[in-house]
PDB file of N, CA and C in Angstrom:
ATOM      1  N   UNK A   1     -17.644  16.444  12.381  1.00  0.00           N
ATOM      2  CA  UNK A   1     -17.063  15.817  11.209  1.00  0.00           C
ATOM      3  C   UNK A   1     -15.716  15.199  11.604  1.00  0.00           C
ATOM      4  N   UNK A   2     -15.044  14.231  10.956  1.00  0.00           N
ATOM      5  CA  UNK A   2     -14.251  13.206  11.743  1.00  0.00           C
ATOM      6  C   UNK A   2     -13.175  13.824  10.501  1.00  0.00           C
ATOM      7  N   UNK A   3     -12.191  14.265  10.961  1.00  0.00           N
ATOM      8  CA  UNK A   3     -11.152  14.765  10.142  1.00  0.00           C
ATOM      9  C   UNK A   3     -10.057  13.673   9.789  1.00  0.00           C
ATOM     10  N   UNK A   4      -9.550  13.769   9.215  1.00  0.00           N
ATOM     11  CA  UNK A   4      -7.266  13.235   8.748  1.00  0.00           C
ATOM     12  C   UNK A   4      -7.159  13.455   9.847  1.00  0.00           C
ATOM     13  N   UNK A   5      -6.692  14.559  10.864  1.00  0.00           N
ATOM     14  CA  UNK A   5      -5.961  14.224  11.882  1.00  0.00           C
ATOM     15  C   UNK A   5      -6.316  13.265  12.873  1.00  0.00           C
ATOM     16  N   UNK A   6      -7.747  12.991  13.036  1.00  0.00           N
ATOM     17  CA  UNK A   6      -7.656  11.977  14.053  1.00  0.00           C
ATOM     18  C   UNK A   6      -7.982  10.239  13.799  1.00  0.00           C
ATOM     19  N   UNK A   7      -7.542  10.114  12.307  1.00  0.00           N
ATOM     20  CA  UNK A   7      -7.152   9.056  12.531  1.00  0.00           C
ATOM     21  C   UNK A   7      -5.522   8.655  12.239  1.00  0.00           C
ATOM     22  N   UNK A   8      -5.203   9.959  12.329  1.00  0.00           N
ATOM     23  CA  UNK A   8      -3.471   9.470  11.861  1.00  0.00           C
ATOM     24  C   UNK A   8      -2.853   8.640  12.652  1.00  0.00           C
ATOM     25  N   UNK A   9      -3.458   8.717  13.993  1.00  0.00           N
ATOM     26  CA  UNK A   9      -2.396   7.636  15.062  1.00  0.00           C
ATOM     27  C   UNK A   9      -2.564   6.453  14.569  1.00  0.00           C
ATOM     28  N   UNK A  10      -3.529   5.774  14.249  1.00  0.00           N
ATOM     29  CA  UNK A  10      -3.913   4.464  14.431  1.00  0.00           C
ATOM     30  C   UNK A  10      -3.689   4.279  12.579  1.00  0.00           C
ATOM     31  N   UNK A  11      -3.520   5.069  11.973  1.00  0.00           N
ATOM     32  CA  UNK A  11      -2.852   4.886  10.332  1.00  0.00           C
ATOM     33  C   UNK A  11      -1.338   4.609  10.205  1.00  0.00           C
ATOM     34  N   UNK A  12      -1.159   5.346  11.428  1.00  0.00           N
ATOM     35  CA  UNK A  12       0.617   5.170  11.160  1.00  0.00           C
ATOM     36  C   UNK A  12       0.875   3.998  11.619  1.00  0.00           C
ATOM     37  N   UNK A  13       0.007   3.477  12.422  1.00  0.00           N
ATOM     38  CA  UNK A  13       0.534   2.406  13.444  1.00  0.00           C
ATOM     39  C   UNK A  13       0.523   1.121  12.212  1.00  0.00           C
ATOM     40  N   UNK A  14      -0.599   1.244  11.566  1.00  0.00           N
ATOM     41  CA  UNK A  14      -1.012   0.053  10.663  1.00  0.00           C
ATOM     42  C   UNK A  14       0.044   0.361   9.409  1.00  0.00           C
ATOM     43  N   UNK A  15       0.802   1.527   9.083  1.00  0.00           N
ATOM     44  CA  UNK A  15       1.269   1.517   7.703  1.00  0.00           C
ATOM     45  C   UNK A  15       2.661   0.433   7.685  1.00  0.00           C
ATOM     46  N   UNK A  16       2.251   0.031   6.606  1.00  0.00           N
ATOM     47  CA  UNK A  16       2.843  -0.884   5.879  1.00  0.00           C
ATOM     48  C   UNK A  16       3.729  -0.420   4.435  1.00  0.00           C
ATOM     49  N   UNK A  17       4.954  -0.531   4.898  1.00  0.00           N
ATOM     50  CA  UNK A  17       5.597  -0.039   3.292  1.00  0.00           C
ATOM     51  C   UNK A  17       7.024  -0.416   3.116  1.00  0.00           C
ATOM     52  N   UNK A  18       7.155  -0.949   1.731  1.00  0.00           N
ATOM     53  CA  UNK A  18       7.990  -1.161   0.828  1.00  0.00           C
ATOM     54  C   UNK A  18       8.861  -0.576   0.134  1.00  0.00           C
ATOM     55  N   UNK A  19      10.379  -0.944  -0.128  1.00  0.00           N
ATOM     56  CA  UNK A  19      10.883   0.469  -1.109  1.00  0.00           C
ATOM     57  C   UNK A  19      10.165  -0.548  -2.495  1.00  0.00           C
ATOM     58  N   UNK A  20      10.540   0.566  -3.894  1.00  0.00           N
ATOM     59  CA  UNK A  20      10.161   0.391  -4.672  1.00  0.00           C
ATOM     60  C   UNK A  20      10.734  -0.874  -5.637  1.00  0.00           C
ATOM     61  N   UNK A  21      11.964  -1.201  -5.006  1.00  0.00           N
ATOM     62  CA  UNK A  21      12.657  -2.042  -6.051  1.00  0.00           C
ATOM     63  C   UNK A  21      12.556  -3.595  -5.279  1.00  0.00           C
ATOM     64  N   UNK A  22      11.906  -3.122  -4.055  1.00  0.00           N
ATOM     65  CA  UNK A  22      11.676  -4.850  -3.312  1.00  0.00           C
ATOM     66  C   UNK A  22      11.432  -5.743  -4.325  1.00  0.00           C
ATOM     67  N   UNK A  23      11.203  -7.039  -4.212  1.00  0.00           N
ATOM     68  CA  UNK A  23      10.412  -8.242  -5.029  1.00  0.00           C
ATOM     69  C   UNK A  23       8.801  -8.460  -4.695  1.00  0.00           C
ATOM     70  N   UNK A  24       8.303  -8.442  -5.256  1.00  0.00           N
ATOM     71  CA  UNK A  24       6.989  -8.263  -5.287  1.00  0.00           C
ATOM     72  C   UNK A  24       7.008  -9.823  -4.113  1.00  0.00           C
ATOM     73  N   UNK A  25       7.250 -10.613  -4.138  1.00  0.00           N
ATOM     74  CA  UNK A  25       7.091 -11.759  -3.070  1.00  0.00           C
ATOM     75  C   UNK A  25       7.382 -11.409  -1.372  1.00  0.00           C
ATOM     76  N   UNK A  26       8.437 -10.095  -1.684  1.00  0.00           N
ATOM     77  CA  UNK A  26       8.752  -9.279  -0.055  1.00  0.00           C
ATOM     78  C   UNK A  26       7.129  -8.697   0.445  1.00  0.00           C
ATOM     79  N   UNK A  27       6.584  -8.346  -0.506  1.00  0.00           N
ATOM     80  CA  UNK A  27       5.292  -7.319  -0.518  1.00  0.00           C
ATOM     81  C   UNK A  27       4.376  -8.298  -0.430  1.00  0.00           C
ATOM     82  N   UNK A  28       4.623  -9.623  -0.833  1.00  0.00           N
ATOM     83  CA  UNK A  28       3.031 -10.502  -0.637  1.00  0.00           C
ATOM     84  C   UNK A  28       3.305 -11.149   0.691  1.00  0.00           C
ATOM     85  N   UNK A  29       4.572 -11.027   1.410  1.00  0.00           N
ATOM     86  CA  UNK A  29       4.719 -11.273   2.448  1.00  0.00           C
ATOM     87  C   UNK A  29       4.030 -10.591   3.369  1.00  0.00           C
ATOM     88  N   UNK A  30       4.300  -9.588   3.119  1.00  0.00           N
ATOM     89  CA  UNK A  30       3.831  -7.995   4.286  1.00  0.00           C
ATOM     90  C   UNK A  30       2.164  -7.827   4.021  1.00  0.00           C
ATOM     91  N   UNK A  31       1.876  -8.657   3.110  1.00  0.00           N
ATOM     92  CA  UNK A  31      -0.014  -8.921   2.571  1.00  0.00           C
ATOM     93  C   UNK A  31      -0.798  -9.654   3.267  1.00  0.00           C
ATOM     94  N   UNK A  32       0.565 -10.931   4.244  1.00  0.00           N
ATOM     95  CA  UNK A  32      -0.494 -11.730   4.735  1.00  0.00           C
ATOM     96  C   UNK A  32      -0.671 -11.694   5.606  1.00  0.00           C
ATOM     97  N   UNK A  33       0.000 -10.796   6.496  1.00  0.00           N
ATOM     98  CA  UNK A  33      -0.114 -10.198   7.899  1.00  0.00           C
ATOM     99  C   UNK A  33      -1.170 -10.066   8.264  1.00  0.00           C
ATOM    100  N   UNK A  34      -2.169 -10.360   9.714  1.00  0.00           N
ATOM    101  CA  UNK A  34      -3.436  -9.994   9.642  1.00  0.00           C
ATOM    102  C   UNK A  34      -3.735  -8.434   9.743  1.00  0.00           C
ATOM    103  N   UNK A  35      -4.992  -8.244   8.612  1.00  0.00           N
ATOM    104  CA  UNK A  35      -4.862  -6.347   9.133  1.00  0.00           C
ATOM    105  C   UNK A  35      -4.032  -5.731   7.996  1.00  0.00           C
ATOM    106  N   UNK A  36      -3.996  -6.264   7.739  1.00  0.00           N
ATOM    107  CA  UNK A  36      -3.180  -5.603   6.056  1.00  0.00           C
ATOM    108  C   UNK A  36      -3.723  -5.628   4.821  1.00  0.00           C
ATOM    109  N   UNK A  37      -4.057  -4.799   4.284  1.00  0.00           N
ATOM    110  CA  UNK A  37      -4.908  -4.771   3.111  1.00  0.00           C
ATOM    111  C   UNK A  37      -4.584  -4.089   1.707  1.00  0.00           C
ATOM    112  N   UNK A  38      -3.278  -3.102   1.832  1.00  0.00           N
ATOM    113  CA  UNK A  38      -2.730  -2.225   1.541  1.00  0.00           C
ATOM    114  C   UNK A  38      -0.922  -2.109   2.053  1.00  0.00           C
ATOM    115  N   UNK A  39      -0.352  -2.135   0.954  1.00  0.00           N
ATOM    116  CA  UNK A  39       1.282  -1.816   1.402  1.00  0.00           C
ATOM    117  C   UNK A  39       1.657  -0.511   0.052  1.00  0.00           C
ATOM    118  N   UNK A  40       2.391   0.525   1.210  1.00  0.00           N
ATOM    119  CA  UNK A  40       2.468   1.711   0.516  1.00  0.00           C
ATOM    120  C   UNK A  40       3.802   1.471  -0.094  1.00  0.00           C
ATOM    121  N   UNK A  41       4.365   2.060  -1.417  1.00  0.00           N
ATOM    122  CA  UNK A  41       5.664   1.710  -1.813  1.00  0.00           C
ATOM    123  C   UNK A  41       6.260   3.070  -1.881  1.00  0.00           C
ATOM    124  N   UNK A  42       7.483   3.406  -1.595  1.00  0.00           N
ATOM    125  CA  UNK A  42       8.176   4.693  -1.755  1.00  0.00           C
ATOM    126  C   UNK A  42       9.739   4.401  -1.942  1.00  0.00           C
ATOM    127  N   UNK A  43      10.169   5.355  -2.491  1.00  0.00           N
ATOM    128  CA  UNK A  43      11.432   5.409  -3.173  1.00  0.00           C
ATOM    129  C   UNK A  43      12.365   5.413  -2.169  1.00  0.00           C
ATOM    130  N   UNK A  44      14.077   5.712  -2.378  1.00  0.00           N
ATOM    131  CA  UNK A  44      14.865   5.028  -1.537  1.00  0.00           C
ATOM    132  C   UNK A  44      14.664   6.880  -0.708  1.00  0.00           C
ATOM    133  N   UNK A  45      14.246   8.057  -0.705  1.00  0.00           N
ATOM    134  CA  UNK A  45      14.442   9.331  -0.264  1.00  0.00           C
ATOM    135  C   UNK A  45      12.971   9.084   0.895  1.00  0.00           C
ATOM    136  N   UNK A  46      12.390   7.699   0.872  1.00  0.00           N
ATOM    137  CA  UNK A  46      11.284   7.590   1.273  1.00  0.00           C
ATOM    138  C   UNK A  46       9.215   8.424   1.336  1.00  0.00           C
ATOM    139  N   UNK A  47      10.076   8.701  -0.043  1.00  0.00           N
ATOM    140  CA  UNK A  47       8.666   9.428  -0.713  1.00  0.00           C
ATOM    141  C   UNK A  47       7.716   8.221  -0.798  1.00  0.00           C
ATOM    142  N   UNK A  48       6.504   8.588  -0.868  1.00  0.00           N
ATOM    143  CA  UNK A  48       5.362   7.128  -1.308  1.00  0.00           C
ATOM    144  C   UNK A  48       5.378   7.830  -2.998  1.00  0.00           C
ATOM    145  N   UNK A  49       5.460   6.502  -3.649  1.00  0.00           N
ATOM    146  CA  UNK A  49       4.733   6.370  -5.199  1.00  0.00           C
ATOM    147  C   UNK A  49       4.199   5.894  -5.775  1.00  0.00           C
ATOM    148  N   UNK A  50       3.412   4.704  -4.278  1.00  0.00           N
ATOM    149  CA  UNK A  50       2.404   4.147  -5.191  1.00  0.00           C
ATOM    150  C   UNK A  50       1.721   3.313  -4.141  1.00  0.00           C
ATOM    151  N   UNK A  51       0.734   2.237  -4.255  1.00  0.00           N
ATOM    152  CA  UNK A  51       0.709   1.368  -3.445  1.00  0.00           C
ATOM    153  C   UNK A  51       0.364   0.156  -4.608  1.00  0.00           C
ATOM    154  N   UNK A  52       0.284  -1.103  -3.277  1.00  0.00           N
ATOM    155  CA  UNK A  52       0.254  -2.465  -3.840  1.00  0.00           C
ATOM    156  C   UNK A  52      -0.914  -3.340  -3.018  1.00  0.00           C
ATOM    157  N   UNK A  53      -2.243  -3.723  -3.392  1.00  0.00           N
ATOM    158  CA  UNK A  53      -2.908  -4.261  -2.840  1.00  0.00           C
ATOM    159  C   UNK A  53      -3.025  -6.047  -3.440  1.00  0.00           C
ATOM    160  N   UNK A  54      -3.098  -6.774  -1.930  1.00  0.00           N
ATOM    161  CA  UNK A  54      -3.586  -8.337  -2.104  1.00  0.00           C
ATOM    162  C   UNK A  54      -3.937  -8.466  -4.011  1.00  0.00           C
ATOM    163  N   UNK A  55      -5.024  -8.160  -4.609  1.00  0.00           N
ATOM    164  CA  UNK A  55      -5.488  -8.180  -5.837  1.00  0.00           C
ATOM    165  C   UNK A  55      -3.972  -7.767  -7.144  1.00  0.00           C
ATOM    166  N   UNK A  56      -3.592  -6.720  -6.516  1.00  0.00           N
ATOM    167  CA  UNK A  56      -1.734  -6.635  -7.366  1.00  0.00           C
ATOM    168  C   UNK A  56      -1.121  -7.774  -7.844  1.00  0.00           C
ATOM    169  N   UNK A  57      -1.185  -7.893  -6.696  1.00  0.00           N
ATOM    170  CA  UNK A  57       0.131  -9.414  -5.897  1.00  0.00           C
ATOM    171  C   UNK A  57      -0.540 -10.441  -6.589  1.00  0.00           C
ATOM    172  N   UNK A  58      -1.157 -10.531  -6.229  1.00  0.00           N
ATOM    173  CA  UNK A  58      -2.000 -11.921  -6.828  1.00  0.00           C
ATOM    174  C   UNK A  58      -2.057 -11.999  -8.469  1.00  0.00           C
ATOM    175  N   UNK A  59      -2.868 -11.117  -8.874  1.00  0.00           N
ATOM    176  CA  UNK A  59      -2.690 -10.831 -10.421  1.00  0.00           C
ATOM    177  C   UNK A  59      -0.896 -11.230 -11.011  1.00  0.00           C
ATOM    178  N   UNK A  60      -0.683 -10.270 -10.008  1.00  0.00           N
ATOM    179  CA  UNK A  60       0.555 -10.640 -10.610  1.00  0.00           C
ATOM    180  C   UNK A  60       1.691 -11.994 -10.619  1.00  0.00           C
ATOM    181  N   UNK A  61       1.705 -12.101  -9.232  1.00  0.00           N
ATOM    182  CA  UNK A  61       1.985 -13.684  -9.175  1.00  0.00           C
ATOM    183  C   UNK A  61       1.743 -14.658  -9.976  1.00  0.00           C
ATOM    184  N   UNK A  62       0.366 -14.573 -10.193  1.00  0.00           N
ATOM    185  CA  UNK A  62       0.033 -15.903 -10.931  1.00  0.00           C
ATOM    186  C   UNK A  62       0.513 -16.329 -12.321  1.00  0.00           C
ATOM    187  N   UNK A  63       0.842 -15.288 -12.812  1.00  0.00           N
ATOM    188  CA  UNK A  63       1.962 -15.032 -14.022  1.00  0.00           C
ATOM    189  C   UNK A  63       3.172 -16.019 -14.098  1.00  0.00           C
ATOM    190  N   UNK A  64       3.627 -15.694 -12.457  1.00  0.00           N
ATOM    191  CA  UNK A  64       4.809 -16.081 -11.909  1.00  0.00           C
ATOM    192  C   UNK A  64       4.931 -17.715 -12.266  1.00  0.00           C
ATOM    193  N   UNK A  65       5.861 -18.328 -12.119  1.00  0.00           N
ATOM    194  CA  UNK A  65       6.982 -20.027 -12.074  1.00  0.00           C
ATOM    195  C   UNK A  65       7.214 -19.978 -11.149  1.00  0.00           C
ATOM    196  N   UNK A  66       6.292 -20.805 -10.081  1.00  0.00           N
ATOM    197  CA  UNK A  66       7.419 -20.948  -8.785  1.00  0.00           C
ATOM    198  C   UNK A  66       7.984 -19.824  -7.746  1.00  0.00           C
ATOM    199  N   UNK A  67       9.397 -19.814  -7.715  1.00  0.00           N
ATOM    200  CA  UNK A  67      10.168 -18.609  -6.907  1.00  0.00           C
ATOM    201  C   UNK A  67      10.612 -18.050  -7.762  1.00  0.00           C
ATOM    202  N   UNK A  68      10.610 -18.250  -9.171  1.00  0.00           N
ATOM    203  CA  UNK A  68      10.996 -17.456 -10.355  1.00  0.00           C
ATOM    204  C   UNK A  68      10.287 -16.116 -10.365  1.00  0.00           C
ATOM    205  N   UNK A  69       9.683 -15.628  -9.448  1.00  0.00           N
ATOM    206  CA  UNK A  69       8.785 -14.218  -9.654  1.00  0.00           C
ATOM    207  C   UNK A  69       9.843 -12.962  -9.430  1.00  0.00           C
ATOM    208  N   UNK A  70      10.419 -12.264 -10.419  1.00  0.00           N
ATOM    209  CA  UNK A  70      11.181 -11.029 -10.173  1.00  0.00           C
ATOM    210  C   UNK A  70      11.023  -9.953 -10.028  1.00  0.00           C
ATOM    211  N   UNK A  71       9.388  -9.946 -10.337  1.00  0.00           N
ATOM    212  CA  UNK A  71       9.177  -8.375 -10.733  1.00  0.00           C
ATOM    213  C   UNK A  71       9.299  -7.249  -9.282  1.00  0.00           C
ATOM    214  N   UNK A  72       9.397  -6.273  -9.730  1.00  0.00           N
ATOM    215  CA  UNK A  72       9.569  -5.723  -8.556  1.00  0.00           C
ATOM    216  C   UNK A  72       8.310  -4.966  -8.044  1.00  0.00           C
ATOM    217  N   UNK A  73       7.741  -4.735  -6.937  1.00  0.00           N
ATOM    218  CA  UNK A  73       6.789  -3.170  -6.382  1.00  0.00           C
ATOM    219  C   UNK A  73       6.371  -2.607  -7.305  1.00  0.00           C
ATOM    220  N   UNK A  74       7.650  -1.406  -8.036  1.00  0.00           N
ATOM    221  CA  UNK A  74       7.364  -0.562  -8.478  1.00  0.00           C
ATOM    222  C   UNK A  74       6.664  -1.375  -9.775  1.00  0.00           C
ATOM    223  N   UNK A  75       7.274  -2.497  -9.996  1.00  0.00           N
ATOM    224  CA  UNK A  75       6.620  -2.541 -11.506  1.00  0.00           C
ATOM    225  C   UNK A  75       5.001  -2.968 -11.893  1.00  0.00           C
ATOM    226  N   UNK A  76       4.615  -3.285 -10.376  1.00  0.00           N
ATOM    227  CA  UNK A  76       3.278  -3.423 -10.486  1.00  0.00           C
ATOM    228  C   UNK A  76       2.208  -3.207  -9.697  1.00  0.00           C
ATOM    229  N   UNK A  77       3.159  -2.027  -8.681  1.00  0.00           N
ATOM    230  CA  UNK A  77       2.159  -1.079  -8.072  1.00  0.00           C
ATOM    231  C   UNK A  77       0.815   0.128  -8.964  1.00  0.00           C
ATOM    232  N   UNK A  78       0.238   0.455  -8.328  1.00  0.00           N
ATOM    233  CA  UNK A  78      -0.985   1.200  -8.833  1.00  0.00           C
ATOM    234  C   UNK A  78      -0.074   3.002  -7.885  1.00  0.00           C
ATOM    235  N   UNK A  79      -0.098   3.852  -9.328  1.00  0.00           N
ATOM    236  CA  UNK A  79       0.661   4.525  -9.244  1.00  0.00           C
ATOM    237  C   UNK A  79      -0.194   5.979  -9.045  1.00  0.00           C
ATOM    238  N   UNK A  80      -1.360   5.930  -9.285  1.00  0.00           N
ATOM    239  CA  UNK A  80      -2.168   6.865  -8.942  1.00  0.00           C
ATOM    240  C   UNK A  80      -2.449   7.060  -7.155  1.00  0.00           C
ATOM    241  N   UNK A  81      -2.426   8.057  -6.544  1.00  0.00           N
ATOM    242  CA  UNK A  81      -3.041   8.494  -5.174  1.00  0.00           C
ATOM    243  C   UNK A  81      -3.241   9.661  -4.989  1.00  0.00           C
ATOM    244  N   UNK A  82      -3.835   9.664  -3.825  1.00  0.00           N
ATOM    245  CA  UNK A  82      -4.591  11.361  -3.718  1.00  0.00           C
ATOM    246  C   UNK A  82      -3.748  11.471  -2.162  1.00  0.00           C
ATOM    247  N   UNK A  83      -3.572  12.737  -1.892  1.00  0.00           N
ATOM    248  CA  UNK A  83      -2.412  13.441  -0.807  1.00  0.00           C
ATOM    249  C   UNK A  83      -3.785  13.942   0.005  1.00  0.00           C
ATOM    250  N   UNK A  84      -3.914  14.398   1.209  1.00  0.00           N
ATOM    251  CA  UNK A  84      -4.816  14.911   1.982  1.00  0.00           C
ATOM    252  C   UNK A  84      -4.368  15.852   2.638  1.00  0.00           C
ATOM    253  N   UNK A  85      -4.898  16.700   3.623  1.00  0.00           N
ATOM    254  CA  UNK A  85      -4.265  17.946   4.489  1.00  0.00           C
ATOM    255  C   UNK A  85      -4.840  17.100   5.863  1.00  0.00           C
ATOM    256  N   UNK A  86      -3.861  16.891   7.361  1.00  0.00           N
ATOM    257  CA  UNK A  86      -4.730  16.528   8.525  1.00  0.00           C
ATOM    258  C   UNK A  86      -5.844  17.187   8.284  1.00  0.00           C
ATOM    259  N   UNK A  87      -6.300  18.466   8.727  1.00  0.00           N
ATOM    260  CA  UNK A  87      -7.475  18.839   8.396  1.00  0.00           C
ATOM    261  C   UNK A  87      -8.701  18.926   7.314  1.00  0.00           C
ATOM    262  N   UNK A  88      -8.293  17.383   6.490  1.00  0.00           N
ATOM    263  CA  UNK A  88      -9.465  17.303   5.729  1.00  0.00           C
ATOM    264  C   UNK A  88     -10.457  16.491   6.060  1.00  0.00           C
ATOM    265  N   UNK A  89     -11.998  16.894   6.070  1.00  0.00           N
ATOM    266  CA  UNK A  89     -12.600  15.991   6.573  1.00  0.00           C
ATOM    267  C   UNK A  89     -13.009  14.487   5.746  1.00  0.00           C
ATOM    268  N   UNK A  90     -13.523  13.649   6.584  1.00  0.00           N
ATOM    269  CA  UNK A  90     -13.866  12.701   5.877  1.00  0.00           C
ATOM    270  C   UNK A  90     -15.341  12.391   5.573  1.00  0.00           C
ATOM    271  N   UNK A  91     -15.933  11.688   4.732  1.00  0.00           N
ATOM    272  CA  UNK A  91     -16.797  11.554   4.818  1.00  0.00           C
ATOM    273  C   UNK A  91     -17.401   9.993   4.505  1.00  0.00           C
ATOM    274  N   UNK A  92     -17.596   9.485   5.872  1.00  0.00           N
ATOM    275  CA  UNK A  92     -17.954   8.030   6.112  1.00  0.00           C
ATOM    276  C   UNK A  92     -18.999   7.843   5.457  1.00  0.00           C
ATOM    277  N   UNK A  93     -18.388   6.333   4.397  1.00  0.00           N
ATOM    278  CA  UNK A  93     -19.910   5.817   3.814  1.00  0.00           C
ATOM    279  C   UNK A  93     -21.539   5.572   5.161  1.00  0.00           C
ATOM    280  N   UNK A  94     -22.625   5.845   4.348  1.00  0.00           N
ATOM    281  CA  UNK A  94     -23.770   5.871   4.835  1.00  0.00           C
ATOM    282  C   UNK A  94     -23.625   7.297   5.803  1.00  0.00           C
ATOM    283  N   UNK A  95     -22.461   8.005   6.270  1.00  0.00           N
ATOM    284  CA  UNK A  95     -22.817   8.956   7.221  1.00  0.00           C
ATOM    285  C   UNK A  95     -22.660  10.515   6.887  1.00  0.00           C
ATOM    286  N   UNK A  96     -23.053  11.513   7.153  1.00  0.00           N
ATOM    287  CA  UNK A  96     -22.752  12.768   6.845  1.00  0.00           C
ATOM    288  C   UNK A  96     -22.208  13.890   7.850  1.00  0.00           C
TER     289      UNK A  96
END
């Protein structure tokens, strides 16, 4: 069974994150990076509280005027997540 711990190397390497009060345009920056699919947002003590995916940004942008877009991360990150233990296993779609 393929646990949390062994993909943490190659998770950390890819994480991507924001404080919470960035401008949501800092975060659609860090979106278009190739390989980015996901930017984690955390507070200034560097806790995570949320994340912000491509579909966020976008939704939200389009709202936006121009460079007139202010909102911040936090205000339109998805605030729900689930915490894991390294030792939890995973379980890959189609595999058991």
């Amino acid at each position: 069974m393929l646990l949390v711990e062994h993909i943490l190397p190659t998770a950390r390497k890819r994480l991507v994150t924001v404080e919470d009060d960035a401008l949501l345009l800092r975060a659609a920056t860090l979106l278009g990076a190739p390989h980015v699919s996901l930017v984690v947002v955390s507070d200034r003590a560097g806790q995570a509280v949320g994340v912000l995916s491509k579909a966020d940004i976008v939704r939200q942008i389009s709202h936006c005027d121009g460079h007139s877009c202010t909102h911040t991360a936090a205000s339109v990150m998805t605030r729900t997540s689930s915490n894991v233990h390294p030792a939890t296993g995973l379980v890959m779609s189609g595999r058991q």
